[in-house]
C-alpha atoms as a PDB file:
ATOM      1  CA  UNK A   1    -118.214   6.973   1.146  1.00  0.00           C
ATOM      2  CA  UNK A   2    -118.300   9.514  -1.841  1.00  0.00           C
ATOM      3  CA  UNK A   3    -114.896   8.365  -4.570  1.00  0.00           C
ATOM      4  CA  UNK A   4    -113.137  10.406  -6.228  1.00  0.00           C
ATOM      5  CA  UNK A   5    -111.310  10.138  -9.777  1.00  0.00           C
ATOM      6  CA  UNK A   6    -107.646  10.518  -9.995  1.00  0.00           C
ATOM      7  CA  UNK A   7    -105.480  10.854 -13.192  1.00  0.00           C
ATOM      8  CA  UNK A   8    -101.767   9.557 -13.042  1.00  0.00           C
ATOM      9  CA  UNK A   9     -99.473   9.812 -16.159  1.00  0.00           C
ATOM     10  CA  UNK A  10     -96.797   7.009 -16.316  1.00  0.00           C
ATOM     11  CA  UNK A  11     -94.295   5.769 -19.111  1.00  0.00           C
ATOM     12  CA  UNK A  12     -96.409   2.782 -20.622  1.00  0.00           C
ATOM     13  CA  UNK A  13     -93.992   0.612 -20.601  1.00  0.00           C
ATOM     14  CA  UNK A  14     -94.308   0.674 -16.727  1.00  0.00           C
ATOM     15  CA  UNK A  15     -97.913   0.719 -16.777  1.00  0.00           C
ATOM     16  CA  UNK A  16     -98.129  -2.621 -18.620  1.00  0.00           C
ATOM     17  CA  UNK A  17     -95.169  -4.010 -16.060  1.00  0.00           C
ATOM     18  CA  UNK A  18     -97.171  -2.323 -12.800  1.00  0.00           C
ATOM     19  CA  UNK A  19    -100.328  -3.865 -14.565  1.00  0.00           C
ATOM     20  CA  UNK A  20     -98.993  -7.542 -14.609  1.00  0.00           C
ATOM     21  CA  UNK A  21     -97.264  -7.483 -11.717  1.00  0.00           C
ATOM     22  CA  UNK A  22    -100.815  -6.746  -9.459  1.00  0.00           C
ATOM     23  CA  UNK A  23    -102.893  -9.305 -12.034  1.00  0.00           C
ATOM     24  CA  UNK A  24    -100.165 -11.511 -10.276  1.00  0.00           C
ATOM     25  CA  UNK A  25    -100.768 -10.852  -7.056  1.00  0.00           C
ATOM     26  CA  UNK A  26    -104.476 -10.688  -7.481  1.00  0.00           C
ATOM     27  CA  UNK A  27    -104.766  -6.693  -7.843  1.00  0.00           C
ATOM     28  CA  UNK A  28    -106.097  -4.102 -10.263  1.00  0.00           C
ATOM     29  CA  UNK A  29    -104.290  -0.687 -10.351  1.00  0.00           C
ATOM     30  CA  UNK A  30    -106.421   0.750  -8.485  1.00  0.00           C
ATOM     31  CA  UNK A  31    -106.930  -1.474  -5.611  1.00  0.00           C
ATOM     32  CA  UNK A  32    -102.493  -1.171  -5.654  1.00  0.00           C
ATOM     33  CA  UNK A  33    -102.757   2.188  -5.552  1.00  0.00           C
ATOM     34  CA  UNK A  34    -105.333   2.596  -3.010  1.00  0.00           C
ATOM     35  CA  UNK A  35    -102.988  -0.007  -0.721  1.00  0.00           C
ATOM     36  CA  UNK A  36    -100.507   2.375  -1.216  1.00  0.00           C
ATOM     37  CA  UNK A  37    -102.189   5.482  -0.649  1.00  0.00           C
ATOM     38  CA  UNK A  38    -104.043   3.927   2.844  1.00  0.00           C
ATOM     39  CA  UNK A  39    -100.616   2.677   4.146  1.00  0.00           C
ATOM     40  CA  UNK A  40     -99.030   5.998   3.653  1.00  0.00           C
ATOM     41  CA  UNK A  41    -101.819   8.146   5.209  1.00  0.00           C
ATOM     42  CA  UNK A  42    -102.070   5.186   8.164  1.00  0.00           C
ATOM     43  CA  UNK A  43     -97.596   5.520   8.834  1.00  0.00           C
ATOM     44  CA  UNK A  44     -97.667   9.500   7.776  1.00  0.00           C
ATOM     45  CA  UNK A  45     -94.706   8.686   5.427  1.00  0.00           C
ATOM     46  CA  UNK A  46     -93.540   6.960   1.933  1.00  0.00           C
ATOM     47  CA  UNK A  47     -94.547   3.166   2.819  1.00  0.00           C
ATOM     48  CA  UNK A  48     -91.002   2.418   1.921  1.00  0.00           C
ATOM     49  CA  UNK A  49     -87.434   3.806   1.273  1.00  0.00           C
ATOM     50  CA  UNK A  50     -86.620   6.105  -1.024  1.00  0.00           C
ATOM     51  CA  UNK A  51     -82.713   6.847  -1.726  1.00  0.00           C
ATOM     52  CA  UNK A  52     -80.874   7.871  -4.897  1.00  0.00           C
ATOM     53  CA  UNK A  53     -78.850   4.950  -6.392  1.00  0.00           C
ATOM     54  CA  UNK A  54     -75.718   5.739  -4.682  1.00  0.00           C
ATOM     55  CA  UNK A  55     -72.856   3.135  -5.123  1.00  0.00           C
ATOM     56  CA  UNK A  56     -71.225   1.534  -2.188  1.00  0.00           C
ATOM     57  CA  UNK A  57     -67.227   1.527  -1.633  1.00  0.00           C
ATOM     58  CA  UNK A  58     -66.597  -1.370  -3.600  1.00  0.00           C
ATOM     59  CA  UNK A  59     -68.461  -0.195  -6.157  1.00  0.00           C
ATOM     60  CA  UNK A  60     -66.930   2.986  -6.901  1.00  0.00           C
ATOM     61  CA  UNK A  61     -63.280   1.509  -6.380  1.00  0.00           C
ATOM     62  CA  UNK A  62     -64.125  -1.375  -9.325  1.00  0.00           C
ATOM     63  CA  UNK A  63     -65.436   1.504 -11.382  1.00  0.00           C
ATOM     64  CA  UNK A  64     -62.123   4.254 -10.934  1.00  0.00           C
ATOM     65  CA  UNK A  65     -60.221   0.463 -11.928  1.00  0.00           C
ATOM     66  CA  UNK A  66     -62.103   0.126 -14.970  1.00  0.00           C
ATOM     67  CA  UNK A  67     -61.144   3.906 -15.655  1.00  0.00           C
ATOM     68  CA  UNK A  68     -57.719   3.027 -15.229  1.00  0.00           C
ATOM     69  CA  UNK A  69     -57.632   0.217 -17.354  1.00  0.00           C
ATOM     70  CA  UNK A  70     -59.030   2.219 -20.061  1.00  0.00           C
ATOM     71  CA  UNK A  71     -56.619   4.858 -20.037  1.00  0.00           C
ATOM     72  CA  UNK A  72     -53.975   3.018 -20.082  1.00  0.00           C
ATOM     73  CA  UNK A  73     -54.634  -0.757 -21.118  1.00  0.00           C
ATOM     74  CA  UNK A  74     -51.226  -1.536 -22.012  1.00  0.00           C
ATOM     75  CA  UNK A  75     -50.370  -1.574 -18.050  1.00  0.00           C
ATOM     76  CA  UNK A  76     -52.521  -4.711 -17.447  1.00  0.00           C
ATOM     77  CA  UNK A  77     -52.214  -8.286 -18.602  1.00  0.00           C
ATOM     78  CA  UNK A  78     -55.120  -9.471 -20.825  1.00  0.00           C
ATOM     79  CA  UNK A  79     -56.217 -12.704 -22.304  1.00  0.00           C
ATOM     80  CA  UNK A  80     -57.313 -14.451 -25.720  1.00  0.00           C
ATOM     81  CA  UNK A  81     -57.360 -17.861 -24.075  1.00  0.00           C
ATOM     82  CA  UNK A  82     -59.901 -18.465 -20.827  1.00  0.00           C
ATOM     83  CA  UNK A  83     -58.212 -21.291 -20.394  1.00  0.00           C
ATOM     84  CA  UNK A  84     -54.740 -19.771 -20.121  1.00  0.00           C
ATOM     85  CA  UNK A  85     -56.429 -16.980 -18.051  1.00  0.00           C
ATOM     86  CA  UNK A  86     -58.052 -19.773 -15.219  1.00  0.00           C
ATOM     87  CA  UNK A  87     -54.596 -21.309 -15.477  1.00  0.00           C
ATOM     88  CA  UNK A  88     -53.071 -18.189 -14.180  1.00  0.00           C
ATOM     89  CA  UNK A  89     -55.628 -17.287 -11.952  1.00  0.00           C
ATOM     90  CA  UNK A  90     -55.664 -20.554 -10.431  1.00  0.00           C
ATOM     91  CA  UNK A  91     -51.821 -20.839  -9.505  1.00  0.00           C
END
């Protein structure tokens, strides 16, 4: 079977973590890529999900809190003392 070469640029600092990673697991970059490429010709699809980083429900509501407590911090107890905090948490 004839080979071909292929050229893939990547941020380095990915490279090196992609490169330890498949020393790990017994793998060159190339054999990892091939596995990739063969499992997504073999399914006729992206071997696995792909989905922007969308945050669930509880999520969003602790971040619009934390925007809240921002803009206006004086409306919310805080603490100097964890110990007096646990106390009150605790009652």
């Amino acid at each position: 079977m004839a080979t071909t070469n292929v050229t893939i640029r990547m941020d380095e600092e990915l490279k090196k973590q992609a490169e330890e990673l498949f020393y790990d697991l017994g793998l060159t970059m190339t054999t990892a890529f091939i596995a990739f490429t063969r499992q997504a010709v073999r399914e006729q699809r992206i071997p696995f999900n792909i989905s922007r980083n969308v945050p669930n429900a509880e999520t969003i509501a602790a971040i619009q809190e934390v925007e809240k407590m921002k803009a206006d911090p004086q409306a919310y107890k805080g603490y100097d003392d964890v110990d007096e905090m646990m106390k009150e948490l605790l009652k």
